[in-house]
N, C-alpha and C. Protein backbone atom coordinates (compact mmCIF):
# COMPACT_ATOMS: atom_id res chain seq x y z
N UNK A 1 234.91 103.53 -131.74
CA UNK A 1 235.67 104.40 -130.85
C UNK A 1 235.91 105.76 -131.47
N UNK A 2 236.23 106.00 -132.72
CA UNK A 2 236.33 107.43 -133.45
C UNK A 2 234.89 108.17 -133.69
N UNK A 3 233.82 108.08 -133.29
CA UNK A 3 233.09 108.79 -133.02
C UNK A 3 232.90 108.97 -131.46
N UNK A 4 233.19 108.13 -130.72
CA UNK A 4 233.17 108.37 -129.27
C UNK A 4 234.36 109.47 -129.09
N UNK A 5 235.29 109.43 -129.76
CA UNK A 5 237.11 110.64 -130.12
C UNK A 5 236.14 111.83 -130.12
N UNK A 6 235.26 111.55 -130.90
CA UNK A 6 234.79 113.22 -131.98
C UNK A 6 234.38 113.45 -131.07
N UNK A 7 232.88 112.59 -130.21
CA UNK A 7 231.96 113.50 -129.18
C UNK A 7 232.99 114.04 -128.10
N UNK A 8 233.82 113.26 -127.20
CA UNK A 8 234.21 114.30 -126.23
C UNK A 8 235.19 115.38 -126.95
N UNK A 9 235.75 114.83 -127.54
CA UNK A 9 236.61 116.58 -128.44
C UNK A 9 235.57 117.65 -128.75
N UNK A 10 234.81 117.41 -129.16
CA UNK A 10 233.48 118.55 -129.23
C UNK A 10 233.12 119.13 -128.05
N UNK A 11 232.87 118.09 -127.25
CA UNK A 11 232.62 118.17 -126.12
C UNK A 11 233.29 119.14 -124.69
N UNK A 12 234.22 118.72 -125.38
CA UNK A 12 235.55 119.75 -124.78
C UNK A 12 235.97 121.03 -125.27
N UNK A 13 235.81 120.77 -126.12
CA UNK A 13 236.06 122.31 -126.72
C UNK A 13 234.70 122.97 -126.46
N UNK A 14 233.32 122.84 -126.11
CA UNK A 14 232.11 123.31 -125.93
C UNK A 14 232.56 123.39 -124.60
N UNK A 15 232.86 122.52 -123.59
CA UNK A 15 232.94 122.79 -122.40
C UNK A 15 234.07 124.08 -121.96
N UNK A 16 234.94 124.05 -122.77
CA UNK A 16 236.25 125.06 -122.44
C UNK A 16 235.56 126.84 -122.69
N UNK A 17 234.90 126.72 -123.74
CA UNK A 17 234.39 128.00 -123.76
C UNK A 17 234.33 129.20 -122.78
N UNK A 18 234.80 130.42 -122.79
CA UNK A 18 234.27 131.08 -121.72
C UNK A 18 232.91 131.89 -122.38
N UNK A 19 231.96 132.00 -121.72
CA UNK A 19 230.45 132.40 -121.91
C UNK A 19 230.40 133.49 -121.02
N UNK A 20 230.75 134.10 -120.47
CA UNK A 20 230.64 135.35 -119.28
C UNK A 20 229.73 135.13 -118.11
N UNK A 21 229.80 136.20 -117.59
CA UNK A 21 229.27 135.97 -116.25
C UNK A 21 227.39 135.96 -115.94
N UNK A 22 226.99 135.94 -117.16
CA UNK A 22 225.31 135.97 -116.98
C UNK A 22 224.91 134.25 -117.06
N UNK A 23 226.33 132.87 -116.86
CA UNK A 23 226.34 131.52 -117.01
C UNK A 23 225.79 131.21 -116.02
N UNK A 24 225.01 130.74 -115.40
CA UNK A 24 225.18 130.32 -114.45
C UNK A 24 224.02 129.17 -114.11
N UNK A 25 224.78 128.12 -115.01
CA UNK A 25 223.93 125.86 -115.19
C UNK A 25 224.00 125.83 -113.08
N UNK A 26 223.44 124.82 -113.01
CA UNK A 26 223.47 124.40 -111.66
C UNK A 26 224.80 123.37 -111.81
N UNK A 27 225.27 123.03 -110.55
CA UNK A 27 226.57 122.45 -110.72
C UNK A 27 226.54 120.98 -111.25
N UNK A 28 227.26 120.55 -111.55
CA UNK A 28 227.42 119.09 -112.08
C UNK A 28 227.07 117.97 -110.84
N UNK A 29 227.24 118.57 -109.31
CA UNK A 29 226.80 117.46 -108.80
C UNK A 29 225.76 118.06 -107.90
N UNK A 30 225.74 118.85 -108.17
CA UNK A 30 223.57 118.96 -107.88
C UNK A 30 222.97 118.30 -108.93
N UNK A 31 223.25 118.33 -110.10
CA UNK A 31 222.52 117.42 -111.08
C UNK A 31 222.66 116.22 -110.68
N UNK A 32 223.44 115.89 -110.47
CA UNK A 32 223.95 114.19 -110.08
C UNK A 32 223.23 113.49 -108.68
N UNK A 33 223.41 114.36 -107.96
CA UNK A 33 223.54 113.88 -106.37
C UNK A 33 222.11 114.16 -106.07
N UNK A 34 221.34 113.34 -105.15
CA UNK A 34 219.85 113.87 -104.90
C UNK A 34 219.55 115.51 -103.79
N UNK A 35 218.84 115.96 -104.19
CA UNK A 35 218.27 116.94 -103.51
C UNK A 35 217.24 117.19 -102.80
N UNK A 36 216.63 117.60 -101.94
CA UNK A 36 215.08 117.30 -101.04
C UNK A 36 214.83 116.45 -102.30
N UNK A 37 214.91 115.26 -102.10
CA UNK A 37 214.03 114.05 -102.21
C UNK A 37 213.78 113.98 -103.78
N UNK A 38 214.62 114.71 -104.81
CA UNK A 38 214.68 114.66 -106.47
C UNK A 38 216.02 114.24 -106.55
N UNK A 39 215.98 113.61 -107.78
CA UNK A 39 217.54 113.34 -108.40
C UNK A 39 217.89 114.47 -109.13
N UNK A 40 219.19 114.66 -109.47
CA UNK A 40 219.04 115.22 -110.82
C UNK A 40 219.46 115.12 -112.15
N UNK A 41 218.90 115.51 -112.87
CA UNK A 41 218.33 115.29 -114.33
C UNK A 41 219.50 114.50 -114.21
N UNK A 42 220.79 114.59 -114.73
CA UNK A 42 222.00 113.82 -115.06
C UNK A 42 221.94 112.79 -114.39
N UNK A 43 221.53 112.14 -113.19
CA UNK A 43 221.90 110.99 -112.49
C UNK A 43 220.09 110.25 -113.35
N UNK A 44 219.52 111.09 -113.53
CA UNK A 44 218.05 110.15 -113.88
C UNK A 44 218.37 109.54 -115.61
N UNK A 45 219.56 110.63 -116.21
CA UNK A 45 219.69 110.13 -117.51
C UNK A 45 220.61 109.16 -117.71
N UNK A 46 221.45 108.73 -116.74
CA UNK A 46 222.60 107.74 -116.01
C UNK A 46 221.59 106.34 -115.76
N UNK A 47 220.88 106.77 -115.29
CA UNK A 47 220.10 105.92 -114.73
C UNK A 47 219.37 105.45 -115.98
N UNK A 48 218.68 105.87 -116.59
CA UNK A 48 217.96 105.84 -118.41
C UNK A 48 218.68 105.00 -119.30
N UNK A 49 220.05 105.42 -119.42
CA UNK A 49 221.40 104.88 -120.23
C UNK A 49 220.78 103.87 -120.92
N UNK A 50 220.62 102.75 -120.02
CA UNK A 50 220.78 101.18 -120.40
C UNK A 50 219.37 101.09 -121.31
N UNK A 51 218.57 102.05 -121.06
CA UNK A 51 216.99 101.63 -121.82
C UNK A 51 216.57 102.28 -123.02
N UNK A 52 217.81 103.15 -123.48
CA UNK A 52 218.41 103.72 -124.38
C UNK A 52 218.27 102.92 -126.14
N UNK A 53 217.33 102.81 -126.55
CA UNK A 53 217.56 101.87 -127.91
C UNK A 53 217.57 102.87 -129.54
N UNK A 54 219.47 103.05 -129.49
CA UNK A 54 219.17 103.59 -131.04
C UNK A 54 218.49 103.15 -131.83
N UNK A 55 218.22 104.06 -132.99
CA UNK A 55 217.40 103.55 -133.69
C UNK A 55 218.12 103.75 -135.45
N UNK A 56 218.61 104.73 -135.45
CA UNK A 56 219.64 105.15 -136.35
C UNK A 56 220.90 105.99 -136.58
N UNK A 57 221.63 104.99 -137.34
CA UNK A 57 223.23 106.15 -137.28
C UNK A 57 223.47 106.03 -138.65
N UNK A 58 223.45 107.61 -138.89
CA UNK A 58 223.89 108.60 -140.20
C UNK A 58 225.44 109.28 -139.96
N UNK A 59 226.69 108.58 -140.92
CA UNK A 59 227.22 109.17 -141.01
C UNK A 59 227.90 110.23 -142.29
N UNK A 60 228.14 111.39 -142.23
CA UNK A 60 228.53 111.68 -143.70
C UNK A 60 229.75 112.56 -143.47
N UNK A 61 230.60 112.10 -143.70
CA UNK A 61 232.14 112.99 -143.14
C UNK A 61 232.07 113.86 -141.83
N UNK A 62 232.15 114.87 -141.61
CA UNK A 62 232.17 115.70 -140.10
C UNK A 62 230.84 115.53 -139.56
N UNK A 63 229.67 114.92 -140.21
CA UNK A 63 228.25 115.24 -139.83
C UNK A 63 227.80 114.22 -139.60
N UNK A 64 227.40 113.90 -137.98
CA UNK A 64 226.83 113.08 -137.76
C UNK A 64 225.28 113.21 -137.19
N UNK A 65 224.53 112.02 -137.55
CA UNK A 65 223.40 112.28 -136.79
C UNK A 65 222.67 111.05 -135.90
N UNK A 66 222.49 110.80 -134.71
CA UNK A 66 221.58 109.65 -134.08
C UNK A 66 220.46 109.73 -133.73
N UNK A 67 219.66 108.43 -133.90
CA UNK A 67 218.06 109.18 -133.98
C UNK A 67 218.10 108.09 -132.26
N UNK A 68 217.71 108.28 -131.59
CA UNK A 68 217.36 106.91 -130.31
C UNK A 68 215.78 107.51 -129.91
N UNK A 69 215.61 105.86 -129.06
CA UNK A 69 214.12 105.92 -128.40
C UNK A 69 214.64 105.79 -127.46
N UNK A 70 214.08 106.88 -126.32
CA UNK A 70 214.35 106.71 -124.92
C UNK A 70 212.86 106.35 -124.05
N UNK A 71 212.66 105.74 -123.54
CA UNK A 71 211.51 105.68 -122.49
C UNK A 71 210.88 107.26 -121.21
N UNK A 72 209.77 106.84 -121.06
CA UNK A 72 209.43 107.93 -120.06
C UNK A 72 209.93 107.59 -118.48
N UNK A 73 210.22 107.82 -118.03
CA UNK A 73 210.35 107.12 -116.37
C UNK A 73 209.10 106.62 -115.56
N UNK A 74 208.19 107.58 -116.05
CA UNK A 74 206.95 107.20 -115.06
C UNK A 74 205.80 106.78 -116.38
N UNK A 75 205.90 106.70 -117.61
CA UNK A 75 204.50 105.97 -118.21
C UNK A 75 205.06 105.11 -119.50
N UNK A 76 204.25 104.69 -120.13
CA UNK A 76 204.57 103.64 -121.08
C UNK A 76 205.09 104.81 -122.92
N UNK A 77 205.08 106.19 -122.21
CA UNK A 77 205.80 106.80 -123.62
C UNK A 77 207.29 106.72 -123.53
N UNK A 78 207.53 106.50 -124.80
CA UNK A 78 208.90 106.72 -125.29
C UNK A 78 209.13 108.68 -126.43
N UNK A 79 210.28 108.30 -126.28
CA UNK A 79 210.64 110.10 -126.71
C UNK A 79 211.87 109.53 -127.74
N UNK A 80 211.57 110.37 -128.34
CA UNK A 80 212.59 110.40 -129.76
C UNK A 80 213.59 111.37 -129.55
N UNK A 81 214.89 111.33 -129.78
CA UNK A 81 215.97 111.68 -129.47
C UNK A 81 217.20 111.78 -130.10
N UNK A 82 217.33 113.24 -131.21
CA UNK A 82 218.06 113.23 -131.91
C UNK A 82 219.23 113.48 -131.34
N UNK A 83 220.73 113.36 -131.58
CA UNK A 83 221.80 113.84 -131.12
C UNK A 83 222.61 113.71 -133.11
N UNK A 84 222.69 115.31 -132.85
CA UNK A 84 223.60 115.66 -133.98
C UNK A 84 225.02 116.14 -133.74
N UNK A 85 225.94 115.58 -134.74
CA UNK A 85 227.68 116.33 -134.57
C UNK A 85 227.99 116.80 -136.04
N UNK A 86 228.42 117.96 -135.74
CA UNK A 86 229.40 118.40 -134.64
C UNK A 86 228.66 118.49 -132.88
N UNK A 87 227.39 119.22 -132.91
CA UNK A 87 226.60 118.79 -131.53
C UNK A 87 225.42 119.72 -131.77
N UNK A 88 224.59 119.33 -131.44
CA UNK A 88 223.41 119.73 -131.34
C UNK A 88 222.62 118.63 -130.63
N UNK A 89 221.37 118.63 -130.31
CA UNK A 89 220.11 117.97 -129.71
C UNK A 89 218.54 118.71 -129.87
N UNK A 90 218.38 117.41 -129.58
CA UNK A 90 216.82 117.36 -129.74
C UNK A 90 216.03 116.14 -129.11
N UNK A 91 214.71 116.58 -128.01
CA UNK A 91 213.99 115.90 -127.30
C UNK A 91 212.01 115.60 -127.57
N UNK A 92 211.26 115.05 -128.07
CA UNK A 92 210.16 115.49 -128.30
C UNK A 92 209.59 115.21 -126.86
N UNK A 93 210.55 115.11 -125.44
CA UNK A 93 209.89 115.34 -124.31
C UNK A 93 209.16 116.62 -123.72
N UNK A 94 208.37 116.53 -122.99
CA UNK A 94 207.71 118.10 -122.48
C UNK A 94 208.65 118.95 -122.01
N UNK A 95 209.44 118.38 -121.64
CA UNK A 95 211.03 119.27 -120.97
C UNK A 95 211.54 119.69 -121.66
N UNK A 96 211.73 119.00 -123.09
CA UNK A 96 212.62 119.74 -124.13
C UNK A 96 212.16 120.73 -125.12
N UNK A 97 210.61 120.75 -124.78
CA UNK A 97 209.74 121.56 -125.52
C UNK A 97 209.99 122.75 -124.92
N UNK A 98 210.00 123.05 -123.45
CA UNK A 98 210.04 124.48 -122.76
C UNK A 98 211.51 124.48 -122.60
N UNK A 99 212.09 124.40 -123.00
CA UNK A 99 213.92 124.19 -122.04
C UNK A 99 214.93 123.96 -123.09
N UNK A 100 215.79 125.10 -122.94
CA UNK A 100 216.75 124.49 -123.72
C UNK A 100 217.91 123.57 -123.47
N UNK A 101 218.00 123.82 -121.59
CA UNK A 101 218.89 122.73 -121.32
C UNK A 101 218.81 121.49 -121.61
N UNK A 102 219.72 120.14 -122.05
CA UNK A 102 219.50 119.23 -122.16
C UNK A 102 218.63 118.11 -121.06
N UNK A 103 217.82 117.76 -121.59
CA UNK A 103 216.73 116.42 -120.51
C UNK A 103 217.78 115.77 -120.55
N UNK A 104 216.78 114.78 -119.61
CA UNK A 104 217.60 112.96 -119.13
C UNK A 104 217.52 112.29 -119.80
N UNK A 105 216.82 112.41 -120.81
CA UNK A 105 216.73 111.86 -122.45
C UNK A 105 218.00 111.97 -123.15
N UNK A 106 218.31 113.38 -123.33
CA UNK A 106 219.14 113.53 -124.31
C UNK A 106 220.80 112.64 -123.04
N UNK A 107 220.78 113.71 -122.11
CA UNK A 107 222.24 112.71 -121.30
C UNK A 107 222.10 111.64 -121.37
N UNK A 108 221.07 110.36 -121.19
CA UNK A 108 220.75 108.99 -121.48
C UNK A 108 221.27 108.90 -122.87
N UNK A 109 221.04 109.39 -124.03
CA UNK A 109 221.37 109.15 -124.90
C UNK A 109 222.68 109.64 -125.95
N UNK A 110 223.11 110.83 -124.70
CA UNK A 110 224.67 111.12 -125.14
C UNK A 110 225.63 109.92 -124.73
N UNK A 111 225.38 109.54 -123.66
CA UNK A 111 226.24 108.54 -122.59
C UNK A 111 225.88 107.41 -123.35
N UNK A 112 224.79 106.53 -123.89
CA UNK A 112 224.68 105.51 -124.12
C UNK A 112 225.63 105.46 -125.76
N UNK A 113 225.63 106.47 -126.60
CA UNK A 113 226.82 106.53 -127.99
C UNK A 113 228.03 106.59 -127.49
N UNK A 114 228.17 107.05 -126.09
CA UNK A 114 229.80 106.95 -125.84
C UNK A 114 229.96 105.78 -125.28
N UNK A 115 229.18 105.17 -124.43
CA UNK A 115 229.47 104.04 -123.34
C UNK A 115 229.37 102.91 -124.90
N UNK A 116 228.76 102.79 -126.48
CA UNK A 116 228.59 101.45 -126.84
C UNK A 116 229.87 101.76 -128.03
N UNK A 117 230.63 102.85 -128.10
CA UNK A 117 232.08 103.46 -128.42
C UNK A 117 232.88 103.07 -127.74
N UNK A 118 232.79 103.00 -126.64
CA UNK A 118 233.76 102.51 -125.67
C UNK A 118 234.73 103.40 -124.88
N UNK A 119 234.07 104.18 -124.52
CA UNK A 119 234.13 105.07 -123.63
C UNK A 119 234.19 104.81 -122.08
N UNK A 120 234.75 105.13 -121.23
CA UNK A 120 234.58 104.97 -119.97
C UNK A 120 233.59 105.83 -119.18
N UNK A 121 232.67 105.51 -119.23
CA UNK A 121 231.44 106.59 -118.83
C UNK A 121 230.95 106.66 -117.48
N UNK A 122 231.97 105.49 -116.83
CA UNK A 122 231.34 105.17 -115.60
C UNK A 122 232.51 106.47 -114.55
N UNK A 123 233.92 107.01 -115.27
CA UNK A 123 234.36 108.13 -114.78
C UNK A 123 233.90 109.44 -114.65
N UNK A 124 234.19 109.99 -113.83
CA UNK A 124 233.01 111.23 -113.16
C UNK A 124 233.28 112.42 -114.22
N UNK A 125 235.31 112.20 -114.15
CA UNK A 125 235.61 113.43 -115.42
C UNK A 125 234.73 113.26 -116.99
N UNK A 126 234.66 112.41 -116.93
CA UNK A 126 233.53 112.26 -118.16
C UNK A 126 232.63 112.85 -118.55
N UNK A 127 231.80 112.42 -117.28
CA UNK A 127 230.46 112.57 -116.76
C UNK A 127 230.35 114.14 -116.84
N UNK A 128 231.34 114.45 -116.17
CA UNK A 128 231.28 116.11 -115.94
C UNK A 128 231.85 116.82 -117.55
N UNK A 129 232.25 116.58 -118.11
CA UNK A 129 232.65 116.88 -119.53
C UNK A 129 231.25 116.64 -121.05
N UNK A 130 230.18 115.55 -120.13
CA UNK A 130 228.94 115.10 -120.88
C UNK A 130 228.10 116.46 -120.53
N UNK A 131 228.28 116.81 -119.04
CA UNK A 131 227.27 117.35 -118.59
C UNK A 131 227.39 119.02 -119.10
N UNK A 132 228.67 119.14 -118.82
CA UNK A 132 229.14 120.50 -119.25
C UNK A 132 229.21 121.22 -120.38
N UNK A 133 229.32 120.18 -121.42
CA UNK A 133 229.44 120.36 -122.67
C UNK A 133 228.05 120.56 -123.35
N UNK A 134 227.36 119.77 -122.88
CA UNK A 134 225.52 119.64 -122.82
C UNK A 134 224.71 120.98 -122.67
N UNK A 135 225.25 121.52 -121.28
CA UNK A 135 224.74 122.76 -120.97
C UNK A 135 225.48 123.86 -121.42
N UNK A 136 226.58 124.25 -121.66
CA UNK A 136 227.24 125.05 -122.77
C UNK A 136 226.83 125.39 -123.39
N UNK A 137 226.79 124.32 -124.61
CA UNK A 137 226.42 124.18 -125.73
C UNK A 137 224.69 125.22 -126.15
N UNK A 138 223.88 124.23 -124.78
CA UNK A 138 222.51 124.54 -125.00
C UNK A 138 222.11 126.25 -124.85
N UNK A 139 223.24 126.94 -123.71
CA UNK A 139 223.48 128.39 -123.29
C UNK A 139 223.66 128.83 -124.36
N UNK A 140 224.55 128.43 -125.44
CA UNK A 140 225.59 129.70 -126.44
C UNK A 140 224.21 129.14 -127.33
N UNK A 141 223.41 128.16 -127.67
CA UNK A 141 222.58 128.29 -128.63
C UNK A 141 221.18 129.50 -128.38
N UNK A 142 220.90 129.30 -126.76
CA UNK A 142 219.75 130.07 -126.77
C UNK A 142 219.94 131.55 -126.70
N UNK A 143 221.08 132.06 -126.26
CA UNK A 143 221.62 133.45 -126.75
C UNK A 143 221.78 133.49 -128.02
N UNK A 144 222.10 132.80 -128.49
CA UNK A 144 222.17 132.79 -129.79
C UNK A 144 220.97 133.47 -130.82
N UNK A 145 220.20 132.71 -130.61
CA UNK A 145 218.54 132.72 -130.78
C UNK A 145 218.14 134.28 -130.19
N UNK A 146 218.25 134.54 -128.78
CA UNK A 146 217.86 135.69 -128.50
C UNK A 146 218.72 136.55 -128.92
N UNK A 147 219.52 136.64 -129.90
CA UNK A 147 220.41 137.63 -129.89
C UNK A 147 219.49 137.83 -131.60
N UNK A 148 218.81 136.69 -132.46
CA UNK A 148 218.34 136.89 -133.14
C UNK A 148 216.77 137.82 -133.27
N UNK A 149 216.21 137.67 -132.45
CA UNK A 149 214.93 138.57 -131.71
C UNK A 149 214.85 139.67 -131.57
C-alpha cells in the first residue's frame, strides 16, 4: 500500500500543476468513453490491466522502478513497460516511439501497481488522477526537451 501512497501523491501533485494555456490533453472521458466506433486509449489500458504481468520491482529509498510485460491487443507481441518514481515512463510500443503521451500500455500498467497495492482503481476520481497525472507529466517532459533544442 505505501507505494500505491507514493504513486497517487506524485500523481497529484503532477496533476495539480498549472502548465498554461498551450495544454490542451483530450478530456479524461473522451479517453474513456467510445468515440465513432474507437475506445479510448485509457478505457483500452483498463481493459489491458488484468494481462498486465510484472516482471520486476526495484526499490531504493525515493526511487522506484517497475519493469512489466504488457500484451499487444491485436497480435501475439508483448511490450515492455517501464514505470519509474518519482514518475516517469516508458513503452517499446509503436505509440510510445512517436508520442509522448502515455499508451494503454503504460495506463494498463500504472493501474495494475496501484490496483495489486490496493488501491481502489475501479473509482473514476482515480482513474481521472491516473490519467491526468500521466498526461501532465508527459506535457511538462516534452517541453521540457523542446525547450532543450
Amino acid at each position: 500500500m505505501q507505494l500505491a501512497i507514493r504513486v497517487i501523491f506524485t500523481l497529484a501533485e503532477i496533476a495539480g500543476i498549472e502548465v498554461g494555456r498551450d495544454y490542451k490533453p483530450t478530456s479524461y472521458l473522451y479517453s474513456y468513453y467510445k468515440k465513432r466506433d474507437n475506445e479510448g486509449v485509457f478505457l483500452k489500458g483498463l481493459k489491458l490491466k488484468d494481462k498486465v504481468k510484472i516482471v520486476k520491482v526495484t526499490v531504493d529509498g525515493e526511487y522506484s522502478e517497475i519493469i512489466a510485460r504488457v500484451p499487444s491487443e491485436n497480435s501475439t507481441k508483448e511490450y515492455r513497460v517501464k514505470i519509474i518514481l518519482p514518475l516517469d515512463f516508458e513503452c517499446t510500443c509503436p505509440y510510445q516511439q512517436h508520442h509522448f503521451n502515455p499508451c494503454k500500455h503504460v495506463y494498463a500498467t500504472m493501474l495494475k501497481i496501484l490496483e495489486l497495492n490496493g488501491a481502489p482503481i475501479e473509482d473514476w476520481r482515480l482513474q481521472q488522477l491516473v490519467y491526468e497525472g500521466l498526461n501532465k507529466y508527459a506535457y511538462i517532459k516534452a517541453k521540457d526537451l523542446q525547450a532543450l533544442t
